[in-house]
N, C-alpha and C. Protein backbone atom coordinates (compact mmCIF):
# COMPACT_ATOMS: atom_id res chain seq x y z
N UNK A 1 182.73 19.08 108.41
CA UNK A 1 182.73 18.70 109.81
C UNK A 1 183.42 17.35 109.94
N UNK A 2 184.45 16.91 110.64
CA UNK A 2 185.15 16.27 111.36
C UNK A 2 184.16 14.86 112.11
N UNK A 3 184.72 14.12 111.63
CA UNK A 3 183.94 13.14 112.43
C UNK A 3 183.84 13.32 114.31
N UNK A 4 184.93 13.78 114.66
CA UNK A 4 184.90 13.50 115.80
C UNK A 4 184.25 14.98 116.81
N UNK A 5 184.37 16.05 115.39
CA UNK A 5 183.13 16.73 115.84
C UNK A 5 181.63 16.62 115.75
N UNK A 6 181.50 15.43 114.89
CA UNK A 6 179.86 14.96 115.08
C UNK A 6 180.17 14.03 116.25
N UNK A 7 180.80 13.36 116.89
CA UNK A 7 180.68 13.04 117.67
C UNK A 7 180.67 13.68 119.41
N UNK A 8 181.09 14.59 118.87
CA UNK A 8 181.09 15.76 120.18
C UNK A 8 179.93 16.44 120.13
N UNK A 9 179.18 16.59 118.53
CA UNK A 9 177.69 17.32 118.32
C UNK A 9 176.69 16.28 119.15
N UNK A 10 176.82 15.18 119.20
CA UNK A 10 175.63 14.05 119.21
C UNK A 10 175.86 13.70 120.72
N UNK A 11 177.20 13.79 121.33
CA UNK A 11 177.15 13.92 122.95
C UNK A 11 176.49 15.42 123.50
N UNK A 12 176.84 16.44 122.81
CA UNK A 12 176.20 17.33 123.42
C UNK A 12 174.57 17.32 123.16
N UNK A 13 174.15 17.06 122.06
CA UNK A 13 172.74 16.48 121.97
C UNK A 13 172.11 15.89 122.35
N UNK A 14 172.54 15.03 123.22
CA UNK A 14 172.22 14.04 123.87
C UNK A 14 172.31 13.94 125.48
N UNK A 15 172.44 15.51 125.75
CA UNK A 15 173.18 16.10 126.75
C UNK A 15 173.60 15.00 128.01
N UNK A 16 174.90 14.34 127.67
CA UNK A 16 175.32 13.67 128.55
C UNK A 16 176.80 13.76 128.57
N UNK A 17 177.99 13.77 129.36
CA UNK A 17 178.58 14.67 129.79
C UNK A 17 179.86 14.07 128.96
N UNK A 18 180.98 14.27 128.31
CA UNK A 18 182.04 13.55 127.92
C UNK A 18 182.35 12.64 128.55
N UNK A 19 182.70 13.20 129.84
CA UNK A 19 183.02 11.92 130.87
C UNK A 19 182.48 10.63 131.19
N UNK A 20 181.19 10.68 131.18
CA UNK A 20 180.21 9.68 130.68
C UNK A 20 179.97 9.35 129.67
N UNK A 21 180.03 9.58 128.83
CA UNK A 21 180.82 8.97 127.32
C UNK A 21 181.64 7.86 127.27
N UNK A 22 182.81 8.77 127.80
CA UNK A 22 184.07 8.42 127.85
C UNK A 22 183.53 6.54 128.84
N UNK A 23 183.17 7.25 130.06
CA UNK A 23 183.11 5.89 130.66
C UNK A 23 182.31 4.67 129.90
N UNK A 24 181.25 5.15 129.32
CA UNK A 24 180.22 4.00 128.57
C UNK A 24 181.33 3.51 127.89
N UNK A 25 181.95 4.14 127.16
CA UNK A 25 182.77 3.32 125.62
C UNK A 25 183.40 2.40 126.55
N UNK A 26 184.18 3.12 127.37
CA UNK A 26 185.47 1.98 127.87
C UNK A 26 184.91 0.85 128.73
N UNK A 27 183.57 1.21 128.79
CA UNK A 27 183.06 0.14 129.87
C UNK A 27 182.47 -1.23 128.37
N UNK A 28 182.46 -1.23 127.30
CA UNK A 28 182.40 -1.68 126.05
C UNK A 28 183.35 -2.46 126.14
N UNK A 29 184.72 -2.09 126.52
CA UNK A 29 185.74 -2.84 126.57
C UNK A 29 186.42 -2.77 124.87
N UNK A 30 186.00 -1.73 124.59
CA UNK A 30 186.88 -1.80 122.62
C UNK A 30 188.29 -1.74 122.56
N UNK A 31 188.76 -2.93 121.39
CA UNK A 31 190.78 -3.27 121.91
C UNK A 31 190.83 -2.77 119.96
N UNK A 32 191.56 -2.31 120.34
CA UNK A 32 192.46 -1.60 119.18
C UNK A 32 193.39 -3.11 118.41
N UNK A 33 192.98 -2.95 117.26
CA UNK A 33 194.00 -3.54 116.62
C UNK A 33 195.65 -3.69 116.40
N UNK A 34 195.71 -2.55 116.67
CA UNK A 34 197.58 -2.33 116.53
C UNK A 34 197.80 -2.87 117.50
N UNK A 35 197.16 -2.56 118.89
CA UNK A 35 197.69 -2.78 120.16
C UNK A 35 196.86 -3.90 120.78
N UNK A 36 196.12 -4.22 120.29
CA UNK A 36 195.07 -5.88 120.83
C UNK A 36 194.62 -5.38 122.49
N UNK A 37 194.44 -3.55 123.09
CA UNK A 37 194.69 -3.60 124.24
C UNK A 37 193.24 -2.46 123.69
N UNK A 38 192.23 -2.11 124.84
CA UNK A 38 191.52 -0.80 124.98
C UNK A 38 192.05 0.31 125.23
N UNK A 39 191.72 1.53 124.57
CA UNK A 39 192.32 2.98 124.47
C UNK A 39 191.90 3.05 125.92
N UNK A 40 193.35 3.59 126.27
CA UNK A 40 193.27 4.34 128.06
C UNK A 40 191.99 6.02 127.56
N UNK A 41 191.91 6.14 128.88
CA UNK A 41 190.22 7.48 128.91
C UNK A 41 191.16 8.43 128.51
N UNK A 42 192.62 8.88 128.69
CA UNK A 42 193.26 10.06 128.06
C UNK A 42 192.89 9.84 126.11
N UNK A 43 193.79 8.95 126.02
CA UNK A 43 193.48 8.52 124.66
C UNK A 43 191.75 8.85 124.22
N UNK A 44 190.88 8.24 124.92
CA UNK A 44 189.59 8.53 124.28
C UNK A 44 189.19 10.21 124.08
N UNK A 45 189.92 11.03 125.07
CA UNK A 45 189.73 12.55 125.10
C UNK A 45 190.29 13.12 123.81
N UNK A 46 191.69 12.56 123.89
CA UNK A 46 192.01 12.87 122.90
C UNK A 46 191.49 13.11 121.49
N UNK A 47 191.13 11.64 121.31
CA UNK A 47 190.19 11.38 120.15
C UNK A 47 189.13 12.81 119.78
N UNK A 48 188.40 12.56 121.01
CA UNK A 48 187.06 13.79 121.03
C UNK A 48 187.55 15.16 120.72
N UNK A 49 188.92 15.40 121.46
CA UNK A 49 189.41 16.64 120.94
C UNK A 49 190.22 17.01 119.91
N UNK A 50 190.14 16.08 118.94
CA UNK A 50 190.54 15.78 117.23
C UNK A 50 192.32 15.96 117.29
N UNK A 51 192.67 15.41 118.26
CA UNK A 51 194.48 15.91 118.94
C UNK A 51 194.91 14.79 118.34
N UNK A 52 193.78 13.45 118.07
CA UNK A 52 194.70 12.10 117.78
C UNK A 52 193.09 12.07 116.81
N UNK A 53 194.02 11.07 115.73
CA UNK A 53 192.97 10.38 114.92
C UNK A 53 192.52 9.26 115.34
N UNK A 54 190.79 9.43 115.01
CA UNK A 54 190.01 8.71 115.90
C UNK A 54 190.04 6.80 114.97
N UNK A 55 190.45 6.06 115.48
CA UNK A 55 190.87 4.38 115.23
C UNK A 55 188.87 4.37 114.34
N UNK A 56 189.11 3.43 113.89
CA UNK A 56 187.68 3.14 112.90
C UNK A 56 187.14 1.65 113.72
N UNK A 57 188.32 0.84 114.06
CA UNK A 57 187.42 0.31 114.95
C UNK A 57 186.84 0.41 116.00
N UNK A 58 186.67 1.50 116.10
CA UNK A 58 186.23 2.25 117.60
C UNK A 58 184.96 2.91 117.26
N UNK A 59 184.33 3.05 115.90
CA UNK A 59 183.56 3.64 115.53
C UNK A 59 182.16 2.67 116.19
N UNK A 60 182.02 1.14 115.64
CA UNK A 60 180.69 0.86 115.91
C UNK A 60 180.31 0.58 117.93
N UNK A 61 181.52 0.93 118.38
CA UNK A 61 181.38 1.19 120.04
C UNK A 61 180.87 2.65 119.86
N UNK A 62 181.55 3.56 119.68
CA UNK A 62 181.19 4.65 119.43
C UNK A 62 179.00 4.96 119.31
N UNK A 63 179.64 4.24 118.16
CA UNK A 63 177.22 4.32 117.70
C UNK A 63 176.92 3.53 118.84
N UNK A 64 177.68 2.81 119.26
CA UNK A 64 176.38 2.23 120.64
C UNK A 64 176.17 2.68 121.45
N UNK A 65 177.20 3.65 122.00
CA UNK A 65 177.18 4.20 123.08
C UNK A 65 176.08 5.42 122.99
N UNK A 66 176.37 5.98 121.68
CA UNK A 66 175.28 7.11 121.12
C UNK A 66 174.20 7.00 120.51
N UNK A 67 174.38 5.28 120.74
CA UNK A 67 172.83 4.84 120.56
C UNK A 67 172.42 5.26 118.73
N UNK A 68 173.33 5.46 118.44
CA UNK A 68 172.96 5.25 116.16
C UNK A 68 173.23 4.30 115.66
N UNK A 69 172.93 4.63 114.52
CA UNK A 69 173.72 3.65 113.09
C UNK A 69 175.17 4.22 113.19
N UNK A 70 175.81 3.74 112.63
CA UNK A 70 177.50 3.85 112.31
C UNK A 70 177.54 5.08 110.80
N UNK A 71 177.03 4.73 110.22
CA UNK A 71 176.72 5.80 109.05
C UNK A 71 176.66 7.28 109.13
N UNK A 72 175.36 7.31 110.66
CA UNK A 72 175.08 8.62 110.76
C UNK A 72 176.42 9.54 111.27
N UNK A 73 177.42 8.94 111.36
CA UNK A 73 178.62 9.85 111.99
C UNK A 73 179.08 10.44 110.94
N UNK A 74 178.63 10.04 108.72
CA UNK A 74 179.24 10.20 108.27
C UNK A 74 178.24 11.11 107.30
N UNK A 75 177.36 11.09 107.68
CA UNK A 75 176.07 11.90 106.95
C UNK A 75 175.89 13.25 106.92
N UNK A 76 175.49 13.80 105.94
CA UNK A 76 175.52 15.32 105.63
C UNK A 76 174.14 15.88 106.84
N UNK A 77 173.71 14.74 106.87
CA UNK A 77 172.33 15.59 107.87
C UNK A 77 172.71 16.17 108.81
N UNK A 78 173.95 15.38 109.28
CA UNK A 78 174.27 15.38 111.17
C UNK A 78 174.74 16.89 110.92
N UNK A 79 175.86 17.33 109.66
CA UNK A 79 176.43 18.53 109.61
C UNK A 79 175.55 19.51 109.88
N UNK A 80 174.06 19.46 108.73
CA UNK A 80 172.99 20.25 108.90
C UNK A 80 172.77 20.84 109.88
N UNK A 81 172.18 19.47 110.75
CA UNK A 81 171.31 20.08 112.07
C UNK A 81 172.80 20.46 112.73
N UNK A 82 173.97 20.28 113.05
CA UNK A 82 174.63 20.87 113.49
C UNK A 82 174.66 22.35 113.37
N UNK A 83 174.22 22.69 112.47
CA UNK A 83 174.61 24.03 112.42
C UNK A 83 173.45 24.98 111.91
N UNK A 84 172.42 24.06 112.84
CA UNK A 84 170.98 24.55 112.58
C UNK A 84 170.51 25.29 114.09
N UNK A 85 170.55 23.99 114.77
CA UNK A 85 170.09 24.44 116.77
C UNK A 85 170.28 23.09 117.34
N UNK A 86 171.06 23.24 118.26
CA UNK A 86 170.92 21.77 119.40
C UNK A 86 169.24 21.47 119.17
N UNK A 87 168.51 22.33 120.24
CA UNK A 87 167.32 21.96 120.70
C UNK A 87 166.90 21.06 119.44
N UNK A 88 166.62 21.65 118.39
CA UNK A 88 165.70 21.15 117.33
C UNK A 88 166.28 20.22 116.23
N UNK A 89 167.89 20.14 116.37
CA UNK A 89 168.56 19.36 115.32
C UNK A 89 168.28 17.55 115.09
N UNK A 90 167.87 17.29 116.35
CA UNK A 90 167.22 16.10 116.30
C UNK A 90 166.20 15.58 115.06
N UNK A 91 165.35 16.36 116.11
CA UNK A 91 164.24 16.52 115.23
C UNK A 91 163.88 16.67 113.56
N UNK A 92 165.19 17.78 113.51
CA UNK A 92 165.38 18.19 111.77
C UNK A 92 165.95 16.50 111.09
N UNK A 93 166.95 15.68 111.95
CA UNK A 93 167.33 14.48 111.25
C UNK A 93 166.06 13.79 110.79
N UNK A 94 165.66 13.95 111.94
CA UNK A 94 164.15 12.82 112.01
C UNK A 94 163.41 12.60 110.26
N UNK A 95 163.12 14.18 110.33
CA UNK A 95 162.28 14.88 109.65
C UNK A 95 162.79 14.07 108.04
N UNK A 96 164.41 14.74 107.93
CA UNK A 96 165.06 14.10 106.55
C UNK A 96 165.02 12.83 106.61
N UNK A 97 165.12 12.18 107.18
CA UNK A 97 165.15 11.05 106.92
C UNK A 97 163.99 10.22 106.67
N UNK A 98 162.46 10.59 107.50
CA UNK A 98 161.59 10.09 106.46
C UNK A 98 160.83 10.46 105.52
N UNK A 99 161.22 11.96 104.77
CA UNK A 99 161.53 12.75 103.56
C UNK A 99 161.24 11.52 102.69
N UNK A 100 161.97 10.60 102.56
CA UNK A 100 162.44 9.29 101.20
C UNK A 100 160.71 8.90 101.44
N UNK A 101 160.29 8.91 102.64
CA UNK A 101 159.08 8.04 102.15
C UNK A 101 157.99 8.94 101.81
N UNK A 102 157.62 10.14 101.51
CA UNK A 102 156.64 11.02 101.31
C UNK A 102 156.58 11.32 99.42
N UNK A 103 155.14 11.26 99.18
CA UNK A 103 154.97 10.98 97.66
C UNK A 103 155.38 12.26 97.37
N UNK A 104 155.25 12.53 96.45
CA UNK A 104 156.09 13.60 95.68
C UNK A 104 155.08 14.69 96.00
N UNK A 105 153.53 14.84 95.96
CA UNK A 105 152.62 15.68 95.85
C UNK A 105 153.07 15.99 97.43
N UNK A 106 152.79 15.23 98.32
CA UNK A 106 153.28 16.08 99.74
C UNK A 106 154.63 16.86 99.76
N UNK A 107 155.54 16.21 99.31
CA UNK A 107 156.78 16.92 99.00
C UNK A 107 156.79 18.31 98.38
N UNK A 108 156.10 18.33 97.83
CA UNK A 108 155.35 19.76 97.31
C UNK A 108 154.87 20.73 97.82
N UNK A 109 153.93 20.34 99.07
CA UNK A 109 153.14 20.51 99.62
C UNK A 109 153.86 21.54 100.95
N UNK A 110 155.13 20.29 101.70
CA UNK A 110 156.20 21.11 102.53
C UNK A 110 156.86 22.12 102.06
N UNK A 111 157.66 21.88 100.98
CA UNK A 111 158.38 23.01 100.10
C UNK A 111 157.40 24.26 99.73
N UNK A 112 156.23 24.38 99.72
CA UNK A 112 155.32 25.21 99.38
C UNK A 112 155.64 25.94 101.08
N UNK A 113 155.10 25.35 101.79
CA UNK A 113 155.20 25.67 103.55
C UNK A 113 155.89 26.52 103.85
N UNK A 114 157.34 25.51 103.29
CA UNK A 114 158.76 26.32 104.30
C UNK A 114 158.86 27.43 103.27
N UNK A 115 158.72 27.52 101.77
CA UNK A 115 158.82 28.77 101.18
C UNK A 115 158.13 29.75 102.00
N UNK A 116 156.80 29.39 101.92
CA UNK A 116 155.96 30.70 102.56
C UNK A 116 156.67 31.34 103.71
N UNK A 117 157.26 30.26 104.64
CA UNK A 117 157.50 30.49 106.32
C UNK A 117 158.66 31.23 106.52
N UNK A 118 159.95 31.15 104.87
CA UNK A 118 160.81 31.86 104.55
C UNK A 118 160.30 33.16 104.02
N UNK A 119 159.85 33.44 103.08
CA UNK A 119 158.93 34.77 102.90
C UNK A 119 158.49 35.67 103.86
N UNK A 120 157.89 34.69 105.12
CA UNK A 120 157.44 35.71 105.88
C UNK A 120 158.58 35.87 106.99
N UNK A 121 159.42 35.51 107.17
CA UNK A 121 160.69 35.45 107.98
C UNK A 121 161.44 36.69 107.20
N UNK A 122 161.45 36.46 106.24
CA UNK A 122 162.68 37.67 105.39
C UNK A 122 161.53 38.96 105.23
N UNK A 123 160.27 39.17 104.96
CA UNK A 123 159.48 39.91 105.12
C UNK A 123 159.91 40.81 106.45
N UNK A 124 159.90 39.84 107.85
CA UNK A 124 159.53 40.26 109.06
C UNK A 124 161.65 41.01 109.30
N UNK A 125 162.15 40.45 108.95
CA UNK A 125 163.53 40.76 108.73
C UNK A 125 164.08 41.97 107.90
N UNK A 126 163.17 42.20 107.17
CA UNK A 126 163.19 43.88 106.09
C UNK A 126 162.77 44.97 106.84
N UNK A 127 161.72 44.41 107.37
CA UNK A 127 160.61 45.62 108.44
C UNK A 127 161.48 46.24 109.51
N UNK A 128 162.07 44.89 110.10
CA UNK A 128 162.95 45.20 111.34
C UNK A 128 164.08 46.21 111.04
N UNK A 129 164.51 45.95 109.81
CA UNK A 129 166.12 46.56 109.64
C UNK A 129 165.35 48.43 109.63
N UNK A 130 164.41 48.37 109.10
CA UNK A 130 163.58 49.62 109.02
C UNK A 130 163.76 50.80 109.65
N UNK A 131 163.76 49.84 110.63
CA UNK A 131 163.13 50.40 112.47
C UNK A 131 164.10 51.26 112.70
């Protein structure tokens, strides 16, 4: 996944509209290095629609506007829940990320869970094909 399709994942997640996007960043006022000037709103579309490569200093405007860390644009999670469910992909980041702090015996404990919850999912998925 494309950076600038996690960035199109995390506006639509966030359900707020490109255009409003678009306006927050530029209202940031972010000036491009080559050009010491702010990307005109065509230019920023662009970007979003991966037509132009997206400038890196544009990235930590970018997380503010979407309200993250700068990192998470580059993280395997974001891919995950991308291609898990809008509704719940949030949530799934949440989840991994405070993963690191759970002792190992709970860690156990989930993986025991989601096995079962897979079992009975592929169970309920055999029956069906049945039918």
């Amino acid at each position: 996944m494309e950076v600038y399709e996690k960035i199109n994942f995390l506006i639509q997640e966030r359900d707020i509209s490109k255009r409003d996007f678009v306006r927050k960043l530029l209202a940031l006022e972010p000036k491009l290095k080559t050009t010491g000037e702010t990307p005109t709103e065509q230019t920023i579309y662009r970007y979003l629609s991966g037509d132009r490569e997206l400038k890196i200093e544009l990235i930590p405007y970018i997380a503010e506007v979407l309200d993250i860390q700068e990192q998470e644009l580059f993280n395997f999670d974001l891919e995950y829940a991308a291609s898990y469910n809008y509704k719940k992909s949030k949530e799934i980041r949440e989840i991994i990320d405070l993963l690191q702090y759970a002792p190992v015996n709970i860690i156990n404990v989930i993986k025991e869970k989601l096995i079962n919850y897979k079992n009975l999912y592929d169970k309920n998925i055999r029956e069906l094909d049945k039918l």
